[in-house]
N, C-alpha and C. Protein backbone atom coordinates (compact mmCIF):
# COMPACT_ATOMS: atom_id res chain seq x y z
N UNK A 1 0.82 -1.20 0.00
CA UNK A 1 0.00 0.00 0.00
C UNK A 1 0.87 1.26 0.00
N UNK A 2 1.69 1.47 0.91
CA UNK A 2 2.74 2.64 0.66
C UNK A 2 3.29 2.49 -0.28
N UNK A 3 3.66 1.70 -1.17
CA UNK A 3 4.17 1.87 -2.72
C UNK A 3 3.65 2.41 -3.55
N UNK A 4 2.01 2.25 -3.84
CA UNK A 4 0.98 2.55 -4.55
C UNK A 4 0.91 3.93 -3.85
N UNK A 5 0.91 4.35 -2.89
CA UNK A 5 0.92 5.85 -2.30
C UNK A 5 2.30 7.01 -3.31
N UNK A 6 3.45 6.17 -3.15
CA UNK A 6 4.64 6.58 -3.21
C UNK A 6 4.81 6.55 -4.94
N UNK A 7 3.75 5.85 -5.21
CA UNK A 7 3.77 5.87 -7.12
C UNK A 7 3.21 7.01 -7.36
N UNK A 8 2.10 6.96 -6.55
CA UNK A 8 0.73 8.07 -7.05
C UNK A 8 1.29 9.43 -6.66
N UNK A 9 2.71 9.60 -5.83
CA UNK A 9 2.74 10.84 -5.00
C UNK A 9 4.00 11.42 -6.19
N UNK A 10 4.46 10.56 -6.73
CA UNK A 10 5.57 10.91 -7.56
C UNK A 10 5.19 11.20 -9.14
N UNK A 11 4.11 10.79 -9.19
CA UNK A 11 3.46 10.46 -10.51
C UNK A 11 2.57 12.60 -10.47
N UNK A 12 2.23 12.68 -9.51
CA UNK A 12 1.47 13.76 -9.32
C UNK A 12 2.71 15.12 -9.39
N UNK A 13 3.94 14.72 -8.43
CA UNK A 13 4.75 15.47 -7.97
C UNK A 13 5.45 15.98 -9.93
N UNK A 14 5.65 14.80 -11.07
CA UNK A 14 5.79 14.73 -12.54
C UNK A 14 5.00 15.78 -12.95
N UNK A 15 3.65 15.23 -13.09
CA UNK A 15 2.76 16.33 -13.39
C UNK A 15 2.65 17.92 -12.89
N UNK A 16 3.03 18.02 -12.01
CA UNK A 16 3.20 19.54 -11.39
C UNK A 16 4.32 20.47 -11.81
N UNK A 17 5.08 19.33 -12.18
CA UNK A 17 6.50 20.34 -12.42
C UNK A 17 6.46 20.31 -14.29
N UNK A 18 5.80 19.28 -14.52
CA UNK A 18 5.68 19.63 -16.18
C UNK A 18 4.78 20.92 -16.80
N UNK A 19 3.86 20.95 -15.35
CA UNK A 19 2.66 22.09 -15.71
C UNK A 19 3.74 22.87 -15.48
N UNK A 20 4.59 23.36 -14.75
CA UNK A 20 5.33 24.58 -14.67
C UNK A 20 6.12 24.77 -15.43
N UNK A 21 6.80 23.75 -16.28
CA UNK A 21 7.58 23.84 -17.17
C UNK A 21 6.64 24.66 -18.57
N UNK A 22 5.54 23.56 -18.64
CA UNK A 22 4.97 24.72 -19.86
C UNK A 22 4.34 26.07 -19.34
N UNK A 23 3.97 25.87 -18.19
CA UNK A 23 3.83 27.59 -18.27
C UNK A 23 4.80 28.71 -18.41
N UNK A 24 6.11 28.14 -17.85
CA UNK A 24 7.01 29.13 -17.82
C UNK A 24 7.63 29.06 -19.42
N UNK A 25 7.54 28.17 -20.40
CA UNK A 25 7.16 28.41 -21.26
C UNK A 25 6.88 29.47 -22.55
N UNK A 26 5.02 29.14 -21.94
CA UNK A 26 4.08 29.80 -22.50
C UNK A 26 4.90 31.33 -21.81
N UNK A 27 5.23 31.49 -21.02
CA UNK A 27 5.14 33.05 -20.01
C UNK A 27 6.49 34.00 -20.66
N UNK A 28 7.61 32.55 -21.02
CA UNK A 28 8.36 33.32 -22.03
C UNK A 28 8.23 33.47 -23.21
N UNK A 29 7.63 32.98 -23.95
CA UNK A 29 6.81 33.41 -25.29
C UNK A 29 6.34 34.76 -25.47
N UNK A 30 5.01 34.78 -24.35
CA UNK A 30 4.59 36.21 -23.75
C UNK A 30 5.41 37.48 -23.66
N UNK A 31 6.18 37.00 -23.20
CA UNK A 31 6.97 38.33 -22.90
C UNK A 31 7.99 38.41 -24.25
N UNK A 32 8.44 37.40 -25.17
CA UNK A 32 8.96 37.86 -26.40
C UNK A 32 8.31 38.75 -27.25
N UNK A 33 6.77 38.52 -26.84
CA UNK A 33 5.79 39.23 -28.07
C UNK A 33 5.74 40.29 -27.35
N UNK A 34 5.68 40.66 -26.33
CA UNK A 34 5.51 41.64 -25.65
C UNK A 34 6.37 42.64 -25.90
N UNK A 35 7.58 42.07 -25.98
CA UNK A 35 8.73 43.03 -26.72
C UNK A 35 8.81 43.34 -27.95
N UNK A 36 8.76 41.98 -28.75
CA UNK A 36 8.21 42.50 -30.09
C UNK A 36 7.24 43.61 -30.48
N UNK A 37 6.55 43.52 -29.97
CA UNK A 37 5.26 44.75 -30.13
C UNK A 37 5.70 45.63 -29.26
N UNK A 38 6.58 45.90 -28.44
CA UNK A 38 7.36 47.24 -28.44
C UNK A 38 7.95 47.84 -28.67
N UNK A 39 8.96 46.82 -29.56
CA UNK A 39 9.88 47.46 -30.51
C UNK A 39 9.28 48.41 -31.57
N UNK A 40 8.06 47.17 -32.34
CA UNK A 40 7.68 47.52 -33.13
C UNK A 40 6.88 48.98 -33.08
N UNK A 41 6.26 49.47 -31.83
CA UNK A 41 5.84 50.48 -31.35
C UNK A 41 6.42 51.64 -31.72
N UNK A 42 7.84 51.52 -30.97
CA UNK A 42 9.13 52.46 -30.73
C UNK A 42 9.45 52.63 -32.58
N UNK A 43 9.51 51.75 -33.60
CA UNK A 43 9.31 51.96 -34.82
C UNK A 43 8.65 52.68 -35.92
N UNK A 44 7.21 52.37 -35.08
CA UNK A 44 6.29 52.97 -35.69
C UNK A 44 6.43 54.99 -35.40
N UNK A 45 6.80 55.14 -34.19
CA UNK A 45 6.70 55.83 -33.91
C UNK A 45 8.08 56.59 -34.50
N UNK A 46 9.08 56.37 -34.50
CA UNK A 46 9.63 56.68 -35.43
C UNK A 46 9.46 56.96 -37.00
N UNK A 47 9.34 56.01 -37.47
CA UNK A 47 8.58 56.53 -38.79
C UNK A 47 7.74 57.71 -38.95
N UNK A 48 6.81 57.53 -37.78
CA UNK A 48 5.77 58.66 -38.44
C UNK A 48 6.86 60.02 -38.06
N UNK A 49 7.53 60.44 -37.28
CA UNK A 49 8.41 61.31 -37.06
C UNK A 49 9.51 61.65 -38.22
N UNK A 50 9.55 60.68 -39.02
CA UNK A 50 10.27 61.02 -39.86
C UNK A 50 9.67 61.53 -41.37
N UNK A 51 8.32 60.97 -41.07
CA UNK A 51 7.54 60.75 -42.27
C UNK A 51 6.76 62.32 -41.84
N UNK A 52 6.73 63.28 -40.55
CA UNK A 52 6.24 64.52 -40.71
C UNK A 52 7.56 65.16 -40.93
N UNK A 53 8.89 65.11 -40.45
CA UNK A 53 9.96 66.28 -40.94
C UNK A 53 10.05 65.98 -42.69
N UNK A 54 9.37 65.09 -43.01
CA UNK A 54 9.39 64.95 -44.97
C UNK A 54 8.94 65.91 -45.34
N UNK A 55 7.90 65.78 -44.27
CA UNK A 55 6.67 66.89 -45.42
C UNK A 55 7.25 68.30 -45.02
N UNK A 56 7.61 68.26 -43.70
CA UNK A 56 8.33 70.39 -43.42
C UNK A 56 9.34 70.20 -44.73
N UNK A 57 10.20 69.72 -45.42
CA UNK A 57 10.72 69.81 -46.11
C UNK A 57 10.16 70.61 -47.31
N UNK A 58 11.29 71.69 -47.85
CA UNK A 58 10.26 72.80 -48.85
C UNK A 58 10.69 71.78 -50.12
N UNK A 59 9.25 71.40 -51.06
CA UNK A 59 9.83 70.67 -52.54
C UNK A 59 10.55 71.83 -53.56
N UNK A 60 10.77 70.76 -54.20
CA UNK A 60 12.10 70.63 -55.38
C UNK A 60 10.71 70.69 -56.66
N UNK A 61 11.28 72.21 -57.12
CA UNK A 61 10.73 72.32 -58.21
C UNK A 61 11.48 71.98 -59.80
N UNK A 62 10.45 70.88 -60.75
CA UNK A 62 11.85 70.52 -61.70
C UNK A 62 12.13 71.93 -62.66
């Protein structure tokens, strides 16, 4: 009977640490995109900054 205890307790103790394995995971995934889409932010936002000193620019008449 304590074997069957000591299976079931190790068998559970597997399962717990695999759930944490994929969450931590999933949690670093998360936070890659999270950065990704801040970079990409910090980009965007650039651009448009560059894309209004275009237009202050006086045109070139041919």
């Amino acid at each position: 009977m304590a074997i069957f205890i000591l299976v079931i307790s190790l068998g559970l103790i597997f399962f717990i640490l695999r759930d944490f394995r994929i969450m931590k995971k999933e949690q670093e995934s998360i936070d890659d995109t999270v950065e990704i889409n801040q970079k990409l932010a910090d980009l965007n936002v650039n651009l448009k900054k560059l894309n209004e000193k275009n237009f202050r620019l006086p045109k070139l008449e041919k």
